[in-house]
Each structure stands twice: as C-alpha cells, then as structure tokens.
PDB file of N, CA and C in Angstrom:
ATOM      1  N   UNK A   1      -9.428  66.905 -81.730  1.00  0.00           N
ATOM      2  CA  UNK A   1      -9.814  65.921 -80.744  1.00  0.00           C
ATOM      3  C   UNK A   1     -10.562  66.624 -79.610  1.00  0.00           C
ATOM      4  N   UNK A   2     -11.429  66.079 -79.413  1.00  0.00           N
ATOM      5  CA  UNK A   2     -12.403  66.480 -78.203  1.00  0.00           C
ATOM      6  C   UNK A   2     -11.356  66.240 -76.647  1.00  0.00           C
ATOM      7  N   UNK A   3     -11.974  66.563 -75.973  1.00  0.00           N
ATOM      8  CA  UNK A   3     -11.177  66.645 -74.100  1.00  0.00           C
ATOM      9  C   UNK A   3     -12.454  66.754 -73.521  1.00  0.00           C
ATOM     10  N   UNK A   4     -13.526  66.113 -73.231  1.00  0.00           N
ATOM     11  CA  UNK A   4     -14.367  66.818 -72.303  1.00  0.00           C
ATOM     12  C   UNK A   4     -14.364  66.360 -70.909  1.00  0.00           C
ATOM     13  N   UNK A   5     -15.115  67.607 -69.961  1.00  0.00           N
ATOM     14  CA  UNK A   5     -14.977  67.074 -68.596  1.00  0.00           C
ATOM     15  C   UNK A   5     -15.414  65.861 -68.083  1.00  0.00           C
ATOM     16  N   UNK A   6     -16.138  65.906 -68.219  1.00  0.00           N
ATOM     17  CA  UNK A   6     -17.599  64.607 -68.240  1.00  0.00           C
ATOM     18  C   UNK A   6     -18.257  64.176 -69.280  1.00  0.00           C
ATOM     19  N   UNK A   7     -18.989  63.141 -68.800  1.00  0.00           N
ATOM     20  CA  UNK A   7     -19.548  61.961 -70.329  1.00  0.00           C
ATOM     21  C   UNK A   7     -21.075  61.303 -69.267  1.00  0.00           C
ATOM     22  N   UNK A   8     -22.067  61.804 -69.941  1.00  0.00           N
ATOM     23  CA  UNK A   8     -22.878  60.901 -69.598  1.00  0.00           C
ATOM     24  C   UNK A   8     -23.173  59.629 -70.699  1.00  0.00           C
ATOM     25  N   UNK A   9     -23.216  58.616 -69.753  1.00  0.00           N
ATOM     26  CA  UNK A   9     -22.925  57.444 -70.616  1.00  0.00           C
ATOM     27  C   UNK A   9     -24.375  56.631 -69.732  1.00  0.00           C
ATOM     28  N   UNK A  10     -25.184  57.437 -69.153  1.00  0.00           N
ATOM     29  CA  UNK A  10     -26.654  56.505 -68.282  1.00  0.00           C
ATOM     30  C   UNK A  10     -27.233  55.386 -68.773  1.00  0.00           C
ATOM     31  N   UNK A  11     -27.419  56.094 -69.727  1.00  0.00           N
ATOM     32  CA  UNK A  11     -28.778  54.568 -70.482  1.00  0.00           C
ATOM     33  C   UNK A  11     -28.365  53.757 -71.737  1.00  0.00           C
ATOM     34  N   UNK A  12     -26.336  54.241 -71.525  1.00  0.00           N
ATOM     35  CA  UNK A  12     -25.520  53.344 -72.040  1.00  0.00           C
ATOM     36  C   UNK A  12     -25.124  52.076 -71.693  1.00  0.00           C
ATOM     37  N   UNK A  13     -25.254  52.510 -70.293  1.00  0.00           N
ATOM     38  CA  UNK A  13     -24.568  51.208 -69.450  1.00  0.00           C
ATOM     39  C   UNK A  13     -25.647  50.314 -68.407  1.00  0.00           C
ATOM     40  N   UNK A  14     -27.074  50.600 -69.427  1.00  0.00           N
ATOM     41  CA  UNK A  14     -28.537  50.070 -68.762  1.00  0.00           C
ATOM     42  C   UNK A  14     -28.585  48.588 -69.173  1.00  0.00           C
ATOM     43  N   UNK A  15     -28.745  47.555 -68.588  1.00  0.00           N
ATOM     44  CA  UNK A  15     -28.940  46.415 -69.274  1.00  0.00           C
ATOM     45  C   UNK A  15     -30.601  46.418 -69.800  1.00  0.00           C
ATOM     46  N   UNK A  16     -31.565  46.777 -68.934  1.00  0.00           N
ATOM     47  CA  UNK A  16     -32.722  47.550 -69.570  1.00  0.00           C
ATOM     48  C   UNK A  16     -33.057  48.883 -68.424  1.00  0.00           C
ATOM     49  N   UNK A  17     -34.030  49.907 -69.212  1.00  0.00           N
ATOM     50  CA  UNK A  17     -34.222  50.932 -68.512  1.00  0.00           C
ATOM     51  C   UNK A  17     -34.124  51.465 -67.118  1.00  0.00           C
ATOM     52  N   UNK A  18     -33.368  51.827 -66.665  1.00  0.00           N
ATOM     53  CA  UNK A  18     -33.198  51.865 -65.135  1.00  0.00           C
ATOM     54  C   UNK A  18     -32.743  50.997 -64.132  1.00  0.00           C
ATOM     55  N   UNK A  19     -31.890  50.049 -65.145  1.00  0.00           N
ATOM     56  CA  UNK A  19     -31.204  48.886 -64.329  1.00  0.00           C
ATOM     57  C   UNK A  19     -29.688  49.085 -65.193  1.00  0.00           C
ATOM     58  N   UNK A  20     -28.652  49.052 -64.233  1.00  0.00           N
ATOM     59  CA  UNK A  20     -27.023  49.142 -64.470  1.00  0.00           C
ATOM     60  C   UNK A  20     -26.942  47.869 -64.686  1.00  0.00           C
ATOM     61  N   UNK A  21     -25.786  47.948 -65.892  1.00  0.00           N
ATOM     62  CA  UNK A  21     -25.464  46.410 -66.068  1.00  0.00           C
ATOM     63  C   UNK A  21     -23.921  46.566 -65.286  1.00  0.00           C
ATOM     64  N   UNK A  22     -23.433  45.922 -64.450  1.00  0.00           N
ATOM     65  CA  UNK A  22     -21.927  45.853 -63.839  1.00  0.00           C
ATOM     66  C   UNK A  22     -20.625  46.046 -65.128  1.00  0.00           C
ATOM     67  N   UNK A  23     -21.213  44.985 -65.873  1.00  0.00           N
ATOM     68  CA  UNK A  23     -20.575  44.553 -67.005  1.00  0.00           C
ATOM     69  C   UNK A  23     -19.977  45.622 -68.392  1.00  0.00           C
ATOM     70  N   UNK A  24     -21.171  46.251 -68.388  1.00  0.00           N
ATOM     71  CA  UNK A  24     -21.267  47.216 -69.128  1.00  0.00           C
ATOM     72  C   UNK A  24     -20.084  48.578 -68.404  1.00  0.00           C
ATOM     73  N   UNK A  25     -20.837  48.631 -67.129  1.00  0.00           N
ATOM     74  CA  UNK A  25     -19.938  49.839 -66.579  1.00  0.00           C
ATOM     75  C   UNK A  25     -18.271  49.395 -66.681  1.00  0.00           C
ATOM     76  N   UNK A  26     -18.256  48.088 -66.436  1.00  0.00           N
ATOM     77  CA  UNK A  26     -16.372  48.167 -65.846  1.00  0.00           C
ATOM     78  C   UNK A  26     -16.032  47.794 -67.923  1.00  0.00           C
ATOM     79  N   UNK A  27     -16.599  47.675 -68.912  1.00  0.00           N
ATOM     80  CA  UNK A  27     -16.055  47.891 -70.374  1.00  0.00           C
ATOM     81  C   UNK A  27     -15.982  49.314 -70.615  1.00  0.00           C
ATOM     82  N   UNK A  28     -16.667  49.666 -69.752  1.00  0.00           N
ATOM     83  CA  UNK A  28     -16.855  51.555 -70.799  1.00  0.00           C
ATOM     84  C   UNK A  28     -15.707  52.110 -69.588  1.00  0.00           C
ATOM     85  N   UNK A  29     -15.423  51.978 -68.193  1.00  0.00           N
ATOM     86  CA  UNK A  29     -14.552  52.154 -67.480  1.00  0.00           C
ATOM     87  C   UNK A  29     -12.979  52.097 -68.475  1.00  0.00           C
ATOM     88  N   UNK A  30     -13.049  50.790 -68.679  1.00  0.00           N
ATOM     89  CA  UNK A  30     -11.524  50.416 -69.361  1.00  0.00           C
ATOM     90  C   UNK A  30     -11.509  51.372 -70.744  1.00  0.00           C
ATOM     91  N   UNK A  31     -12.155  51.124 -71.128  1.00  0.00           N
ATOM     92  CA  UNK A  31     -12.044  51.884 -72.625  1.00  0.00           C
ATOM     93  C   UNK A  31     -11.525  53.183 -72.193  1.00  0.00           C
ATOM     94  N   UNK A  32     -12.341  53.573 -70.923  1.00  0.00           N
ATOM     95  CA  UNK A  32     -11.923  55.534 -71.093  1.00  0.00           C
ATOM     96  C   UNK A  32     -10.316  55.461 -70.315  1.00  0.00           C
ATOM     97  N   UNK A  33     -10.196  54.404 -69.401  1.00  0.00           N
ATOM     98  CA  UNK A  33      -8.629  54.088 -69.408  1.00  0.00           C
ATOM     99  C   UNK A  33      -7.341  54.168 -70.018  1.00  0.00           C
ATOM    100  N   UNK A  34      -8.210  53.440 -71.105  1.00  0.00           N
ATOM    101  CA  UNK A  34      -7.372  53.015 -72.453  1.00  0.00           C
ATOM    102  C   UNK A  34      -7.157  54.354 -73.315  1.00  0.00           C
ATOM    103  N   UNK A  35      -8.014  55.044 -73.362  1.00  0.00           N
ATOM    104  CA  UNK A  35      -7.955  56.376 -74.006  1.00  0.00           C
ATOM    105  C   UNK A  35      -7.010  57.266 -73.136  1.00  0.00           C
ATOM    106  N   UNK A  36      -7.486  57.626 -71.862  1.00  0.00           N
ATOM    107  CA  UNK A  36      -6.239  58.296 -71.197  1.00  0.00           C
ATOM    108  C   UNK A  36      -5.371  57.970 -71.266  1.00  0.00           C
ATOM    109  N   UNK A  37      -4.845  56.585 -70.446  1.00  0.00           N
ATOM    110  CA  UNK A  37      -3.079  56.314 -70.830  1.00  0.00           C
ATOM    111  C   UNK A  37      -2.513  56.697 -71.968  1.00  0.00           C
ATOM    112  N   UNK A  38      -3.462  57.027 -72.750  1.00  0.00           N
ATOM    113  CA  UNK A  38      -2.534  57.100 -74.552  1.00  0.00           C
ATOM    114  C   UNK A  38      -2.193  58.348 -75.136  1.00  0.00           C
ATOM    115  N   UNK A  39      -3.188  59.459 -74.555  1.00  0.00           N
ATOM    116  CA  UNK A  39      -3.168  60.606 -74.411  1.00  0.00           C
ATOM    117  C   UNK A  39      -1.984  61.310 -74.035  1.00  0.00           C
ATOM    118  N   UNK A  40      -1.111  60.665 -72.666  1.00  0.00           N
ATOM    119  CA  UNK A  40      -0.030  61.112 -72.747  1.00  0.00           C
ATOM    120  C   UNK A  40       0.981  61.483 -73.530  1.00  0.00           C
TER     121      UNK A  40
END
C-alpha cells in the first residue's frame, strides 16, 4: 500500500481548465477521509 505525503489532484477537481469545481473538491476531500479513518 502506498502512504504518500501529498497528492496533486489540480486538473482533477477542474470543472473545465482552470476553473475549481467546489463539488468536485469536497468528494475527493471525503474520499481521502474515508481512506484515513480506516487506516487506523
């Protein structure tokens, strides 16, 4: 299993090029949530 420090996730969470989608950020937020809590 991977551990890394950081994650670029930029032009993941673009709704198009150089624009943030809110939406996008607070799903990929929870997910990496969801992964930590479990980790324990």
């Amino acid at each position: 299993m991977v551990h890394p420090d950081w994650v670029d996730v930029s032009s993941s969470v673009e709704k198009v090029p150089g624009k943030k989608d809110p939406a996008k950020i607070k799903e990929f937020i929870q997910a990496v949530k969801g992964l930590t809590e479990n980790r324990i």
